[in-house]
N, C-alpha and C. Protein backbone atom coordinates (compact mmCIF):
# COMPACT_ATOMS: atom_id res chain seq x y z
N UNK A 1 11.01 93.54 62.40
CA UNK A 1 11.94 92.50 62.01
C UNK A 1 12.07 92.50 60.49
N UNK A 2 13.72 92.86 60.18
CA UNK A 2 13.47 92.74 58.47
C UNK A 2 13.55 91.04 58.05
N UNK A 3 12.86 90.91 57.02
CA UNK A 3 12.46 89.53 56.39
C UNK A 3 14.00 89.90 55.30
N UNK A 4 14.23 88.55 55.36
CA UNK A 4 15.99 88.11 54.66
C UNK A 4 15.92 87.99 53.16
N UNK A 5 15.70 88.34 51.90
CA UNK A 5 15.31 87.55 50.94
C UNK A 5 17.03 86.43 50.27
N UNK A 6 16.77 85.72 49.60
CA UNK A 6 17.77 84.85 49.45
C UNK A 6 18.36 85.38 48.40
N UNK A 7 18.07 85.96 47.23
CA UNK A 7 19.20 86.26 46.02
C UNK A 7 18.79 85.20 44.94
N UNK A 8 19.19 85.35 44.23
CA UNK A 8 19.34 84.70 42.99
C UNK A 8 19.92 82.99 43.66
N UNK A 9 20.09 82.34 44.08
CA UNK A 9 20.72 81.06 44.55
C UNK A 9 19.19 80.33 44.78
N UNK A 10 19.28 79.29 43.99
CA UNK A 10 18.37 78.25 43.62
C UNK A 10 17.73 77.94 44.87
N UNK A 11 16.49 77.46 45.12
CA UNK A 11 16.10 76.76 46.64
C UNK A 11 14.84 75.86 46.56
N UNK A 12 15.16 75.18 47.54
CA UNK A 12 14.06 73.78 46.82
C UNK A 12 12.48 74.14 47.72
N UNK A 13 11.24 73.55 47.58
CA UNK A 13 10.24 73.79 48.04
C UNK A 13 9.83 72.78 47.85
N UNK A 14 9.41 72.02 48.85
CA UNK A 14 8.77 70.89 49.38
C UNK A 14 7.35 70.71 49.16
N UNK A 15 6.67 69.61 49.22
CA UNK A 15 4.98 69.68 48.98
C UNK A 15 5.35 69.54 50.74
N UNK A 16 4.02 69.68 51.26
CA UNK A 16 3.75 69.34 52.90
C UNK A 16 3.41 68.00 52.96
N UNK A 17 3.07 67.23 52.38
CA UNK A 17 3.23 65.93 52.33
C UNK A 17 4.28 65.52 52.61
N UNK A 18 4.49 63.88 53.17
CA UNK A 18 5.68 63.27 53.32
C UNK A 18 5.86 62.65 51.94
N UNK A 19 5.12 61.97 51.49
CA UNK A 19 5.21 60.75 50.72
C UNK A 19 5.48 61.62 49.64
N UNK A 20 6.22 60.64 48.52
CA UNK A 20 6.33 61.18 47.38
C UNK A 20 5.60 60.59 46.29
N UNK A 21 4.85 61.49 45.49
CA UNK A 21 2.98 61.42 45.13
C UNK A 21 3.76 61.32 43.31
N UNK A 22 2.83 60.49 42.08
CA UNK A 22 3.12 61.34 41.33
C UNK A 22 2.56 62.66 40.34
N UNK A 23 1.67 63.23 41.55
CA UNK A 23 1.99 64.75 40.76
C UNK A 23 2.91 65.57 41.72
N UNK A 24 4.30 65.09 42.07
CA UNK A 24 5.23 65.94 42.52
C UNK A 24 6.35 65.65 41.80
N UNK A 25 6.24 64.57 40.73
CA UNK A 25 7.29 64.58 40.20
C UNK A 25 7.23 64.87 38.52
N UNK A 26 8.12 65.66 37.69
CA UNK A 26 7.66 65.85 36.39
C UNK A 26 8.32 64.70 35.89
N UNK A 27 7.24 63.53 35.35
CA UNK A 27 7.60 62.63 34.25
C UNK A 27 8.79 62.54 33.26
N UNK A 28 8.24 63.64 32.58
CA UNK A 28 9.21 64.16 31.34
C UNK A 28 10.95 64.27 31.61
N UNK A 29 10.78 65.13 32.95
CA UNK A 29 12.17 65.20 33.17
C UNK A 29 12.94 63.65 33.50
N UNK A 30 12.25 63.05 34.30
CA UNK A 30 12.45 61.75 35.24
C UNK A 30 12.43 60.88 33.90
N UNK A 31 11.87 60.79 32.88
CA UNK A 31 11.99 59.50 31.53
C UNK A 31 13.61 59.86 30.79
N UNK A 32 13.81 61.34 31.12
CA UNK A 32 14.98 61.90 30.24
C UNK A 32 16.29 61.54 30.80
N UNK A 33 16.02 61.37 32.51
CA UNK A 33 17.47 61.00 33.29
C UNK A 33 17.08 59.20 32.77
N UNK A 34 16.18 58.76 33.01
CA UNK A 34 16.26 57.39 32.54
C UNK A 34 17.17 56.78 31.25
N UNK A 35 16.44 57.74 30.37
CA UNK A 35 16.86 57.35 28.98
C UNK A 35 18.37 57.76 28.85
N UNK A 36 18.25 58.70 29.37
CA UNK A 36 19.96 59.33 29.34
C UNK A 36 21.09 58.23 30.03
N UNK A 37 20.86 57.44 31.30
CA UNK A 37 21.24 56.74 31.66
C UNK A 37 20.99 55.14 30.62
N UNK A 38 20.31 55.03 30.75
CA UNK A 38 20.23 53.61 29.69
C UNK A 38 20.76 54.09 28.42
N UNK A 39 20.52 54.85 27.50
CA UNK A 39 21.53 54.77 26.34
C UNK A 39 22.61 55.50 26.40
N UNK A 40 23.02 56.39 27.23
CA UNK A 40 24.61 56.66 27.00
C UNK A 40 25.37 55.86 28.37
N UNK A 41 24.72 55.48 29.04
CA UNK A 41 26.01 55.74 30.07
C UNK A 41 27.15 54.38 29.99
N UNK A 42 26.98 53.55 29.96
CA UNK A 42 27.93 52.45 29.10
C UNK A 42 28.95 52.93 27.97
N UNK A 43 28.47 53.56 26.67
CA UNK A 43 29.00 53.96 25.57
C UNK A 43 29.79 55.33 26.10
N UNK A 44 29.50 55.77 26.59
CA UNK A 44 30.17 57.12 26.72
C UNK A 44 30.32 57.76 28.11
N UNK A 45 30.72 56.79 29.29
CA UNK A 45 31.25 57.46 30.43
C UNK A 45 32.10 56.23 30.88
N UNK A 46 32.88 56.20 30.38
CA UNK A 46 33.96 54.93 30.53
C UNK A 46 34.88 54.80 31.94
N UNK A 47 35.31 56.70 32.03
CA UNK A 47 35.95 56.91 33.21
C UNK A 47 34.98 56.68 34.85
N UNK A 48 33.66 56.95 34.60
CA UNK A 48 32.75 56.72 35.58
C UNK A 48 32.00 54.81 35.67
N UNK A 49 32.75 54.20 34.48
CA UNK A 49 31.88 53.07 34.65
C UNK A 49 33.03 51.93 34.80
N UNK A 50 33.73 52.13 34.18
CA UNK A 50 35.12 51.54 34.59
C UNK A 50 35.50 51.17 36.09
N UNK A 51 34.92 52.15 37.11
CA UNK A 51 35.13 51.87 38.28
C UNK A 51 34.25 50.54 38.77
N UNK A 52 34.44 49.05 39.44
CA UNK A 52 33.85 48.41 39.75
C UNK A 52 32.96 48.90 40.47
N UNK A 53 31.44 48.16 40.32
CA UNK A 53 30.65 48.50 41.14
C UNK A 53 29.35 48.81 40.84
N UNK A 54 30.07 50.00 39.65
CA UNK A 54 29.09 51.08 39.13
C UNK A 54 28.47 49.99 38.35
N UNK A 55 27.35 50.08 38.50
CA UNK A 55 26.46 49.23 37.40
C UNK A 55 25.45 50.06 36.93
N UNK A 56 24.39 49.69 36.44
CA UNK A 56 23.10 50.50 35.55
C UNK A 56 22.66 50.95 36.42
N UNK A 57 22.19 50.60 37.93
CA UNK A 57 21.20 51.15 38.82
C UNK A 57 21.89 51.99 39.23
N UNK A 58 23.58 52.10 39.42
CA UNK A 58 24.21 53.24 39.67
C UNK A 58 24.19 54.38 39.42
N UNK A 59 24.55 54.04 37.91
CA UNK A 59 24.24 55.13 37.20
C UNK A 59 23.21 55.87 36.48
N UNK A 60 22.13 55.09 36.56
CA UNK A 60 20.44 55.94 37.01
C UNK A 60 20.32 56.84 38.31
N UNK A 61 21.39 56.42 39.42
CA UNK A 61 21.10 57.29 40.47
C UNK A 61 22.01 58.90 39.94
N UNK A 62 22.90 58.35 39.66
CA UNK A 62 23.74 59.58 39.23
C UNK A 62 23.65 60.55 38.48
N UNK A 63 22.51 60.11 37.32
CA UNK A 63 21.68 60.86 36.11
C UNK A 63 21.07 61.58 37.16
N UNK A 64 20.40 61.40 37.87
CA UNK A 64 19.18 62.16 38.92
C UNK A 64 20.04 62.92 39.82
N UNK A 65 21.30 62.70 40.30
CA UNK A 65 22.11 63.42 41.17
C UNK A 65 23.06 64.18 40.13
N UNK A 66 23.32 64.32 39.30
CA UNK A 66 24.25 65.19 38.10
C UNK A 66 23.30 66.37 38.14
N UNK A 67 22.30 66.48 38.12
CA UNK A 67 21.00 67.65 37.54
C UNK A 67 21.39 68.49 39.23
N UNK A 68 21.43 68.02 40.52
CA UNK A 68 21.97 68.56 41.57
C UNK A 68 23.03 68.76 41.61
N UNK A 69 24.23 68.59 41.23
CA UNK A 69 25.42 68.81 40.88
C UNK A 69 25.73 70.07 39.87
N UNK A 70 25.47 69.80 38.63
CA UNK A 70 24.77 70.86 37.40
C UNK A 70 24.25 72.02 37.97
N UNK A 71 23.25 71.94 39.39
CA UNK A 71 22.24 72.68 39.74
C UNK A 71 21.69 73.59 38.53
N UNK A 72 20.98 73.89 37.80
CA UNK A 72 20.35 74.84 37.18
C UNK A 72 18.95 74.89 37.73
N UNK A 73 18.92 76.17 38.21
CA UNK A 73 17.68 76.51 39.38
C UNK A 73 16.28 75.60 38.43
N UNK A 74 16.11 75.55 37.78
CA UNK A 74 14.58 75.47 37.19
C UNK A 74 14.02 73.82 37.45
N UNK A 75 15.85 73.05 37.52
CA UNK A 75 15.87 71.45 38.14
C UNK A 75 14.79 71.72 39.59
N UNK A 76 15.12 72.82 40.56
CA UNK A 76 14.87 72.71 41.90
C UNK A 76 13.33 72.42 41.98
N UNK A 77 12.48 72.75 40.95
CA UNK A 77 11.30 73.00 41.48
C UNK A 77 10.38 71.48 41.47
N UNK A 78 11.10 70.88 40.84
CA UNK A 78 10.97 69.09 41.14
C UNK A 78 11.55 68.26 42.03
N UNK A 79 11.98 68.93 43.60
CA UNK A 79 12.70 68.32 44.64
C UNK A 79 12.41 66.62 44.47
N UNK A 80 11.05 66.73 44.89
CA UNK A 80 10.46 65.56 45.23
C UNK A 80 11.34 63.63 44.24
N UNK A 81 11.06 64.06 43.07
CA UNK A 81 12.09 63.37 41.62
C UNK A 81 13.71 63.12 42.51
N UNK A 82 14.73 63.67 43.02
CA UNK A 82 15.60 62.74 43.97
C UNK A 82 15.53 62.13 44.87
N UNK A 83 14.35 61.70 45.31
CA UNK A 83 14.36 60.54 46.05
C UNK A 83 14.37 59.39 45.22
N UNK A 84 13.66 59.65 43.88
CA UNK A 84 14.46 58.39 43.68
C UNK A 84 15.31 57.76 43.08
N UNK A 85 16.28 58.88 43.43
CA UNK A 85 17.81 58.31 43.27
C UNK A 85 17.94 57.35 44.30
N UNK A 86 18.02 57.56 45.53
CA UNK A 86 17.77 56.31 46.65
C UNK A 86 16.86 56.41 48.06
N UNK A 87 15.72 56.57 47.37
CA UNK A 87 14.51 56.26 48.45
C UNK A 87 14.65 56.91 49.49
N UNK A 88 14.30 56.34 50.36
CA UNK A 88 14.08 56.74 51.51
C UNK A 88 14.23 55.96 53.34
N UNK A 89 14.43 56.55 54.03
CA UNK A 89 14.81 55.49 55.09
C UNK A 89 13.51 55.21 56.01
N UNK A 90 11.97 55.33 55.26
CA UNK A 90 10.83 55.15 56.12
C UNK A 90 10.17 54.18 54.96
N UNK A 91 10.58 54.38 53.70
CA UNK A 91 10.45 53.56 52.33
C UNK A 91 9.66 53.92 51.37
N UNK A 92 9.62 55.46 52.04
CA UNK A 92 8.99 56.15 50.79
C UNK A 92 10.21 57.21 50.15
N UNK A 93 9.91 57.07 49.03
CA UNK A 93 9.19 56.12 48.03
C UNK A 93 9.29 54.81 48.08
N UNK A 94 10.71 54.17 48.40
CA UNK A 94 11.18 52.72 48.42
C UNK A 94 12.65 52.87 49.48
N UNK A 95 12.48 51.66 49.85
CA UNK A 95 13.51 51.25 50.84
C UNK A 95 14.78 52.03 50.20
N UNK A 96 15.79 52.53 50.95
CA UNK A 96 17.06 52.79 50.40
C UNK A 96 17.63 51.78 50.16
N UNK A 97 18.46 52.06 48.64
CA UNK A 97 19.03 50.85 47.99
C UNK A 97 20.48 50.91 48.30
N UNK A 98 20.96 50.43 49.58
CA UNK A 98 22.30 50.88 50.16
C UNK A 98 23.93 50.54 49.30
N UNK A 99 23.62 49.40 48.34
CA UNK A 99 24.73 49.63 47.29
C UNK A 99 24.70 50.59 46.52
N UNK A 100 23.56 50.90 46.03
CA UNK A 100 23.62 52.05 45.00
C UNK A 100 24.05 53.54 45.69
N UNK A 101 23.43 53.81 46.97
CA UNK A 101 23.67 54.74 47.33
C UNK A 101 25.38 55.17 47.26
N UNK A 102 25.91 54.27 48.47
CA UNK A 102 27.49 53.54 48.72
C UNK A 102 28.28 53.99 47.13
N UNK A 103 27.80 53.18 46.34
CA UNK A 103 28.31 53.60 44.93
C UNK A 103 28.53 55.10 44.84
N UNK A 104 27.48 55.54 44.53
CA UNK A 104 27.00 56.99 44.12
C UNK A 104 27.97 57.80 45.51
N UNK A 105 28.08 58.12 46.41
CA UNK A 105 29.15 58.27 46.99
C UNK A 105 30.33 58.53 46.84
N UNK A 106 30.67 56.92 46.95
CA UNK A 106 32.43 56.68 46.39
C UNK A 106 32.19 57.72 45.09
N UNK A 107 31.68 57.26 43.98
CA UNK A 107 31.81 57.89 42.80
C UNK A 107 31.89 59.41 42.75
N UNK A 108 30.78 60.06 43.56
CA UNK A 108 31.35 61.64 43.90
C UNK A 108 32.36 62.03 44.15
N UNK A 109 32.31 61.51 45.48
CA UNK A 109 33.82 61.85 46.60
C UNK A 109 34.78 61.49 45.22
N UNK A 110 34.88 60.58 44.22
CA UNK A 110 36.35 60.31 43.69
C UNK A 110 36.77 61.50 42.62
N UNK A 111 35.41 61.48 42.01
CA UNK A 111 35.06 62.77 41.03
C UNK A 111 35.77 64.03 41.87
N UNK A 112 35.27 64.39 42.86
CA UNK A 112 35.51 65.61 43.51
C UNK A 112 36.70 65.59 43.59
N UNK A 113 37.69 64.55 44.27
CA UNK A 113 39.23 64.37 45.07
C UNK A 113 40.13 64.45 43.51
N UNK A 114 39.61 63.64 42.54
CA UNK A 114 40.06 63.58 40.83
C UNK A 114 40.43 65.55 40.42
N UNK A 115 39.21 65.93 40.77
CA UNK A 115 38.82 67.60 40.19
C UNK A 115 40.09 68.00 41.34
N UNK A 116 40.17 68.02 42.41
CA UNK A 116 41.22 68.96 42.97
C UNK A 116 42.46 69.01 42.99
N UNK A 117 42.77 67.72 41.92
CA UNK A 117 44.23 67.42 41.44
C UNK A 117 43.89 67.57 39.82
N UNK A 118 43.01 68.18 39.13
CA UNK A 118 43.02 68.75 37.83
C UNK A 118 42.98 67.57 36.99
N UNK A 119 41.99 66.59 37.84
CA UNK A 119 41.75 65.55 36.71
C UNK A 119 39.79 65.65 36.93
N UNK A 120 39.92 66.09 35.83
CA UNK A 120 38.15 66.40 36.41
C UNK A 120 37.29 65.32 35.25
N UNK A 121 37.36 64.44 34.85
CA UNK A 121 37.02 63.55 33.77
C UNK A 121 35.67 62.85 34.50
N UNK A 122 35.82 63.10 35.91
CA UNK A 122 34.11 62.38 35.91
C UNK A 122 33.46 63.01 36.72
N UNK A 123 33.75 64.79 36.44
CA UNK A 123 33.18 65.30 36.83
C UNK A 123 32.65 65.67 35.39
N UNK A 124 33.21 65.98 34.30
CA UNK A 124 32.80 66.00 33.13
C UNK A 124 32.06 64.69 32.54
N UNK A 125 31.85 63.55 33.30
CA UNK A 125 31.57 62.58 32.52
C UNK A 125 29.82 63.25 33.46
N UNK A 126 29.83 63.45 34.47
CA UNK A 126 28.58 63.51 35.00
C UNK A 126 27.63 64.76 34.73
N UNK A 127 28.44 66.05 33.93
CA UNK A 127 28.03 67.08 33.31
C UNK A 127 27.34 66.42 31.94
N UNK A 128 28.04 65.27 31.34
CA UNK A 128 27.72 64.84 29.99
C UNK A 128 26.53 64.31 30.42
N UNK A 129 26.07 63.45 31.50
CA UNK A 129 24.95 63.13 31.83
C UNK A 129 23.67 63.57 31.87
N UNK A 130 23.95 64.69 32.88
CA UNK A 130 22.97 66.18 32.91
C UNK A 130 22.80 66.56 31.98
N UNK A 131 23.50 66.82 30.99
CA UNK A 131 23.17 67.39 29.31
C UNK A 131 22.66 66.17 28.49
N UNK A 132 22.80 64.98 28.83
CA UNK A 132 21.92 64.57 27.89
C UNK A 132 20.60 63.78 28.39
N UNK A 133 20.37 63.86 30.04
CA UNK A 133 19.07 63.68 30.22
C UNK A 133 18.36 65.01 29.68
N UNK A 134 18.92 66.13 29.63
CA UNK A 134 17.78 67.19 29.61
C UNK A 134 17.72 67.35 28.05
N UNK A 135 18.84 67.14 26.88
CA UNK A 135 18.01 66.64 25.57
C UNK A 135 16.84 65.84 25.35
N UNK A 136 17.46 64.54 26.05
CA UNK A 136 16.26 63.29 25.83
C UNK A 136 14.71 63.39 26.17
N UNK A 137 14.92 64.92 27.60
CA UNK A 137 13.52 64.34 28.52
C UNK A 137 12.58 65.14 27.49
N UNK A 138 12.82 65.57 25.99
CA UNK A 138 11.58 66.58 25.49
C UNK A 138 11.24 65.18 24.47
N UNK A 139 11.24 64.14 24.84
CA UNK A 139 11.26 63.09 23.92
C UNK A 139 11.26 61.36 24.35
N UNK A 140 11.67 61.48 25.81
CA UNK A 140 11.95 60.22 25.91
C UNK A 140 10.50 59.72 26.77
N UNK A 141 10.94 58.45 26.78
CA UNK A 141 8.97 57.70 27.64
C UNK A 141 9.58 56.63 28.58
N UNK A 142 8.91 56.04 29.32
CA UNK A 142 9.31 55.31 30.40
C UNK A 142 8.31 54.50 30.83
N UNK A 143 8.41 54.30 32.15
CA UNK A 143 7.28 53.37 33.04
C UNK A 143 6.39 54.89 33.72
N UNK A 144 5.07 54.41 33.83
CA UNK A 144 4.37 55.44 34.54
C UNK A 144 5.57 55.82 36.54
N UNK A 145 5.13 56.61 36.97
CA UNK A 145 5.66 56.42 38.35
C UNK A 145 5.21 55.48 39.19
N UNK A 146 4.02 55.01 38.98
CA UNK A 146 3.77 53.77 40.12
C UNK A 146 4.49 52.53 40.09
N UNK A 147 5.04 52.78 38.31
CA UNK A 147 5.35 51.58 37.55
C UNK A 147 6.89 51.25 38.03
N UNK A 148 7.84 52.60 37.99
CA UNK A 148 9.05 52.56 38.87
C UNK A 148 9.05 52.18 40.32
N UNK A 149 7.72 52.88 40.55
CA UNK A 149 8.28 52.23 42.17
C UNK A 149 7.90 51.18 42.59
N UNK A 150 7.23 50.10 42.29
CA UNK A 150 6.76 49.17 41.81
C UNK A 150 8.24 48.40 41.62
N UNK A 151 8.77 48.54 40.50
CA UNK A 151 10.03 47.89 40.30
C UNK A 151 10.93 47.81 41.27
N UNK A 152 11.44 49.20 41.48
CA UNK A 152 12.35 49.72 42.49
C UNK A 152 11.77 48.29 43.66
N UNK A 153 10.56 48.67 44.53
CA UNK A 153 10.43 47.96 45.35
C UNK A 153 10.46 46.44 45.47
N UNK A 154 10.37 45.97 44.14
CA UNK A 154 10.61 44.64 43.37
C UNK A 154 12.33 44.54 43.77
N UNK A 155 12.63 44.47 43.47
CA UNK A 155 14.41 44.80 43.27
C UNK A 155 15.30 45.20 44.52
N UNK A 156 14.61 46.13 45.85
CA UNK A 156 15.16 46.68 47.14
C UNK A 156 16.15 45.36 47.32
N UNK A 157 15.87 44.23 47.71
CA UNK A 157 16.92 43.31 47.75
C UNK A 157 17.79 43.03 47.67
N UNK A 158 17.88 43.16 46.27
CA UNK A 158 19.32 43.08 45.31
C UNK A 158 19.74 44.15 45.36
N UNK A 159 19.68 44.91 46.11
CA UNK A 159 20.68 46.61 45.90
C UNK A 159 20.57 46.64 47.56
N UNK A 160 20.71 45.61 48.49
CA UNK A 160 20.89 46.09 49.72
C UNK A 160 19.55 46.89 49.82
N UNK A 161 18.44 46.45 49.96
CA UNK A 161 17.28 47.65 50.83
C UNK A 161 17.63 47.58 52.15
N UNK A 162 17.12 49.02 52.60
CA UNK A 162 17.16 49.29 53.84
C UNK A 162 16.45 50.08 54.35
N UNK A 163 15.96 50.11 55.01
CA UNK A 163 14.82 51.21 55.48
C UNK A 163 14.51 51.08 57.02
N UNK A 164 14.20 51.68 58.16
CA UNK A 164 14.03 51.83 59.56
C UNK A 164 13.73 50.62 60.03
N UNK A 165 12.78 49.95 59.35
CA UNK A 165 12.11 48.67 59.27
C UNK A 165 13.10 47.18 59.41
N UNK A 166 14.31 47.74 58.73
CA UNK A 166 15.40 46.79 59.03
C UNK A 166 15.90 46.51 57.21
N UNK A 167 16.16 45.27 57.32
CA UNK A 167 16.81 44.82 55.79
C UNK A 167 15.83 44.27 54.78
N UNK A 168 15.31 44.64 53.74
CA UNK A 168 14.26 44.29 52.72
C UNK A 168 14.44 42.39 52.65
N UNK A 169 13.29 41.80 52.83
CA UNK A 169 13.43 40.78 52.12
C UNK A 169 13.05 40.55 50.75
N UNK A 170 13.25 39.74 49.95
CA UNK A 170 13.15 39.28 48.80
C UNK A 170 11.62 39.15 48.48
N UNK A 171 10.77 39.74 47.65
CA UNK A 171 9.90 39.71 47.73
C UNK A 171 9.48 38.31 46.78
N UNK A 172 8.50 37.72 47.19
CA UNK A 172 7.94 36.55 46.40
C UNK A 172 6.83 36.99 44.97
N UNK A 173 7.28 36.02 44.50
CA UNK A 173 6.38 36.67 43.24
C UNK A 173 4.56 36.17 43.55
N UNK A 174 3.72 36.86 42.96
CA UNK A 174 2.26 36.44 43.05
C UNK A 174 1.81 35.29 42.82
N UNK A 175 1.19 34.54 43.39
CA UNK A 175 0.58 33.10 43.18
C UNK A 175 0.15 32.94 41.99
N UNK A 176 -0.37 33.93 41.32
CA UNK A 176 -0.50 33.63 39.83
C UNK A 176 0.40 33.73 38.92
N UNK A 177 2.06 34.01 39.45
CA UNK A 177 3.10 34.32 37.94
C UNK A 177 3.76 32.97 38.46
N UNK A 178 3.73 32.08 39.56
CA UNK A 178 4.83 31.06 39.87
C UNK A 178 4.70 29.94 39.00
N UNK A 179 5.99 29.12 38.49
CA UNK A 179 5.87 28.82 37.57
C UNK A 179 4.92 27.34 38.16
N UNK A 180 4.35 26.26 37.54
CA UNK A 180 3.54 24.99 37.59
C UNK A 180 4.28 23.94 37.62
């Protein structure tokens, strides 16, 4: 039986684990889509933010989905790092955040349907993305990973969570932060 090899075309490799751990995800890269999203994407993707909807958590997912878009093989070897663009439907990492996802969506599909009538402006706005998380990430800092998902899971609520389990409730804050 001859064995197939694939070619030069990028391919992702999974840990055997389900869960997503953080030594499967590189920091560095993951602080750079952050930062890239928090300081440009307001100032300088007007055509992608202009659309109702899109808000900050949006476009944190889209920083993390531009680098798959972009594809440059060397992105692949950090699969694990897009989930959390939007979680997961068992809730690992965190409940899927079904507006953001929904968003991120529409926003492709419009990008894409835009590009095949030779208006490609947010497909270029999401190339500008990819290029400037991967400046930022030799430089930028963040929350540890427990610390994001932590948040993320703080927050599932307000972005529509969803996960097998059914619809996220609102989580209560700790008996020791409520106010007296």
């Amino acid at each position: 039986m001859k064995v197939q090899v694939q070619g030069i075309l990028p391919f992702l490799v999974m840990p055997e684990h389900h869960d997503v751990r953080a030594g499967d995800v590189h920091l560095r890269r993951l602080h750079g889509n952050l930062a890239a999203a928090a300081e440009r994407g307001a100032a300088d993707f007007p055509d992608l933010l202009l659309t109702p909807g899109v808000g900050a958590r949006t476009v944190r997912a889209l920083a993390l989905v531009a680098e798959v878009v972009n594809g440059a093989p060397c992105r692949f070897s950090d699969p694990a790092r897009f989930s959390l663009a939007h979680g997961g439907k068992d809730r690992h990492p965190f409940p899927v955040p079904l507006k953001v996802y929904d968003e991120t969506i529409r926003v492709l599909k419009s990008a894409v349907q835009r590009a095949k009538l030779g208006q490609d402006e947010q497909l270029a706005a999401l190339q500008r993305l990819d290029e400037e998380s991967r400046k930022l990430e030799r430089a930028a800092k963040g929350p540890t990973f427990e610390g994001l998902l932590a948040d993320e899971r703080a927050h599932s609520h307000q972005y529509g969570g969803r996960s097998v389990f059914g619809w996220e409730p609102p989580v209560e804050p700790a008996a020791d932060c409520r106010p007296a």
